[in-house]
C-alpha atoms as a PDB file:
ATOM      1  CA  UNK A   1       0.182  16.697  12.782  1.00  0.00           C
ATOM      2  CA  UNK A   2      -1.982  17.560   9.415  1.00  0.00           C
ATOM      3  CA  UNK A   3      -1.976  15.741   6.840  1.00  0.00           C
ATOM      4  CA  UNK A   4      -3.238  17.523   3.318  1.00  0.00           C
ATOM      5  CA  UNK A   5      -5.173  14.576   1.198  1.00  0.00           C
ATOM      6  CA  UNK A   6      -5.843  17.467  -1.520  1.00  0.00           C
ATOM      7  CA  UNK A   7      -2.342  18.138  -2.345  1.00  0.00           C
ATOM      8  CA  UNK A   8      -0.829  14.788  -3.250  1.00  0.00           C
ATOM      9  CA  UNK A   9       2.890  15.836  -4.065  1.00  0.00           C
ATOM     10  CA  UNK A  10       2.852  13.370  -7.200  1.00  0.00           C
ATOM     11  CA  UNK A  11      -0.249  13.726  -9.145  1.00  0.00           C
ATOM     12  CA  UNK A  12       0.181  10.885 -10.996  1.00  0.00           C
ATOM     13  CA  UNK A  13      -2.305   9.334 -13.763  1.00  0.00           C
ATOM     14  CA  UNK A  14      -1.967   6.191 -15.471  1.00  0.00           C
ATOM     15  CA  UNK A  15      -2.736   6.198 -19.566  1.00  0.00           C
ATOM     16  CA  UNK A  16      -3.143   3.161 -21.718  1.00  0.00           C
ATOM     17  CA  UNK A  17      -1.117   3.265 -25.245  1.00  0.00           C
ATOM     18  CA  UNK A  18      -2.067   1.001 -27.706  1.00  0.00           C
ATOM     19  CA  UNK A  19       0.212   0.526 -30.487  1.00  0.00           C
ATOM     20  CA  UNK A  20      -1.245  -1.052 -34.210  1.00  0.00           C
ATOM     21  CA  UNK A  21       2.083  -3.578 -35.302  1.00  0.00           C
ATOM     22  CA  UNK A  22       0.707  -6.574 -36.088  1.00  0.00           C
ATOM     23  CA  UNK A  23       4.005  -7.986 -37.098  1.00  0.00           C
ATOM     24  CA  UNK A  24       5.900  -6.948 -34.814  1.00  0.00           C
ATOM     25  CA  UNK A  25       8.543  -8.840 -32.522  1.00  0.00           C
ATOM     26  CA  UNK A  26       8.910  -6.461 -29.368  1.00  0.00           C
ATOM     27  CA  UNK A  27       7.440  -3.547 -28.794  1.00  0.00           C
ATOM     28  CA  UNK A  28       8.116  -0.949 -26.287  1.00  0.00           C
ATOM     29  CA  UNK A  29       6.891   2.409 -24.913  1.00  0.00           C
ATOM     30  CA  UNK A  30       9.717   4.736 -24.520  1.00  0.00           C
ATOM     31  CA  UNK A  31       9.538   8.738 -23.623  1.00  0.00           C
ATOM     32  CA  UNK A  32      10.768  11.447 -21.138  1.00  0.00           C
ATOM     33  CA  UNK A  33       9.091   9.453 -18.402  1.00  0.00           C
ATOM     34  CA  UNK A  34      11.506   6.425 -18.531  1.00  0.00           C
ATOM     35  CA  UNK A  35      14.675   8.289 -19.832  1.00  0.00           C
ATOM     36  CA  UNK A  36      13.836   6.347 -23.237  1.00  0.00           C
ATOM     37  CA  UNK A  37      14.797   3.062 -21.916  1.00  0.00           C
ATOM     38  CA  UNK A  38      13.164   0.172 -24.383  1.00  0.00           C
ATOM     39  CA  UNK A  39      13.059  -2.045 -20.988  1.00  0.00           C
ATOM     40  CA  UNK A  40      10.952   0.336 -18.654  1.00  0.00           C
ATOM     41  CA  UNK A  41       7.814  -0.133 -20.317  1.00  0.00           C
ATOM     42  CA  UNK A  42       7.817  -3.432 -22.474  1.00  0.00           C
ATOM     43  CA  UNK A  43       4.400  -3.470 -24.107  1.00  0.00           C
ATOM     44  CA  UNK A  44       2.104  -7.203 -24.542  1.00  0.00           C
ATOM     45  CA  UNK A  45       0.675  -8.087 -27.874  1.00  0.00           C
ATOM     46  CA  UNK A  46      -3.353  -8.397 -27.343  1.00  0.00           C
ATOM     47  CA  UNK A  47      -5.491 -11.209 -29.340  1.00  0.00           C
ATOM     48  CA  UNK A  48      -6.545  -8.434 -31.944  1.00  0.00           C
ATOM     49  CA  UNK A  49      -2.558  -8.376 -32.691  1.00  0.00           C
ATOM     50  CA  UNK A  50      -2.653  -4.799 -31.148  1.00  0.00           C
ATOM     51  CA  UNK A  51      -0.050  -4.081 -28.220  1.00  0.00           C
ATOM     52  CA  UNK A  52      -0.954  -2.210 -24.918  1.00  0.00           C
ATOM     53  CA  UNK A  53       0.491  -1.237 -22.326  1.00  0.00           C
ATOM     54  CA  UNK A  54       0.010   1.889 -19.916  1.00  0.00           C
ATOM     55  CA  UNK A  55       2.490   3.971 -17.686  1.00  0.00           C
ATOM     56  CA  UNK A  56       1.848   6.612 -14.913  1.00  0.00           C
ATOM     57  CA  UNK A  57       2.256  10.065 -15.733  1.00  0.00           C
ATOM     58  CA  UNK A  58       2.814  13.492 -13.930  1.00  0.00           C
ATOM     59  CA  UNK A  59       0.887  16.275 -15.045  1.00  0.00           C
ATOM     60  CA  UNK A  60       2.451  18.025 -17.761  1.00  0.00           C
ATOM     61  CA  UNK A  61       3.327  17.516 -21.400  1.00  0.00           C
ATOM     62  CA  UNK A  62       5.524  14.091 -22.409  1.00  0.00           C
ATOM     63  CA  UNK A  63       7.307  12.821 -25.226  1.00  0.00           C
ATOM     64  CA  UNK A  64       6.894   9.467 -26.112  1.00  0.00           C
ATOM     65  CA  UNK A  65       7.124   7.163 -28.933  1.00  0.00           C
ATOM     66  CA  UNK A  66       6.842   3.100 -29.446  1.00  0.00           C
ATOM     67  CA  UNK A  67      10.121   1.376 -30.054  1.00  0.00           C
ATOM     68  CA  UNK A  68       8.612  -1.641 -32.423  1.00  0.00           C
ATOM     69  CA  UNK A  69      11.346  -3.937 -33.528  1.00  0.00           C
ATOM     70  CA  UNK A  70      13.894  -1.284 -32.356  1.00  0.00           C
ATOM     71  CA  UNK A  71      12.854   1.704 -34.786  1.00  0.00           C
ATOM     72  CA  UNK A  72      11.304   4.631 -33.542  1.00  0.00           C
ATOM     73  CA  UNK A  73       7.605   5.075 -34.387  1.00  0.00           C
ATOM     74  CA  UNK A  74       5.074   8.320 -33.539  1.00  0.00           C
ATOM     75  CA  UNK A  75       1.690   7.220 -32.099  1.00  0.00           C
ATOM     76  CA  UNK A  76      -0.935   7.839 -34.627  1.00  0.00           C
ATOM     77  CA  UNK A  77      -3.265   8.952 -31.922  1.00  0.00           C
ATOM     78  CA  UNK A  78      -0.939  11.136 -29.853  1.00  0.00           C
ATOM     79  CA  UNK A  79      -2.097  14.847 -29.405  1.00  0.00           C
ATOM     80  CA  UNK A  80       1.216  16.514 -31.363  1.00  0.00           C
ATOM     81  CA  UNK A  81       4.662  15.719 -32.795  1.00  0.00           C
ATOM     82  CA  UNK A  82       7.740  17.101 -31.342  1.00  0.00           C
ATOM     83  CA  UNK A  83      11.262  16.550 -31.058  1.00  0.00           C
ATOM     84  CA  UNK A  84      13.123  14.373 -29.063  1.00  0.00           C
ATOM     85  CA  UNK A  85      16.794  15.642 -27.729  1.00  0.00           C
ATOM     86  CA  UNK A  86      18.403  13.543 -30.523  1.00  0.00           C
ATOM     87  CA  UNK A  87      16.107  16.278 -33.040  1.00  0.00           C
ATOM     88  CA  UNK A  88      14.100  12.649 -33.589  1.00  0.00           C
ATOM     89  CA  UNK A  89      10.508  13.226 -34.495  1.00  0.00           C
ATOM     90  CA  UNK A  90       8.107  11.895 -31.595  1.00  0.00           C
ATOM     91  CA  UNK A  91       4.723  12.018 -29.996  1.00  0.00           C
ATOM     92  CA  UNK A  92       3.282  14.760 -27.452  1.00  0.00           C
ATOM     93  CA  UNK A  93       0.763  13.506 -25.170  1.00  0.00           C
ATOM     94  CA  UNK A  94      -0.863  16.505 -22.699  1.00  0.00           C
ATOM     95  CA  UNK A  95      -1.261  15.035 -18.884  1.00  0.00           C
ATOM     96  CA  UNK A  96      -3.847  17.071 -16.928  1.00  0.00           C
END
């Protein structure tokens, strides 16, 4: 039997988000990866106040945003804007 190491069938890469909401309560990372669900991805609040947190990613493009305090917010340093399925504005982050 052969086993292909060069073609792993789920490329996957994990990315670090860092979100700026000092006064926040909860924040969360939620995007087509997670089906938007505020509890897949709970982000921690670093000593600089800033919250990070990462998630693994396919190759592709993704929409994502940060759920702080439950409102939707775009990530300052994504790569575009876009529209969520709700016609929501959110972030576009390219995976290669």
């Amino acid at each position: 039997m052969s086993i292909n190491r060069y073609g792993a069938p789920q490329n996957l890469r994990t990315l670090n988000f860092i979100c700026n909401a000092p006064q926040a309560q909860s924040v969360s990372l939620v995007g087509d990866f997670n089906q938007w669900d505020p509890l897949a991805h709970p982000m921690k609040q670093m000593p600089d106040q800033a919250w990070l947190g990462s998630a693994a990613l396919k190759h592709g493009h993704h929409r994502y945003a940060f759920l702080v305090d439950g409102q939707l917010t775009l990530d300052p340093r994504a790569q575009g804007i876009t529209r969520n399925d709700k016609g929501e504005r959110v972030s576009l982050m390219p995976v290669s």
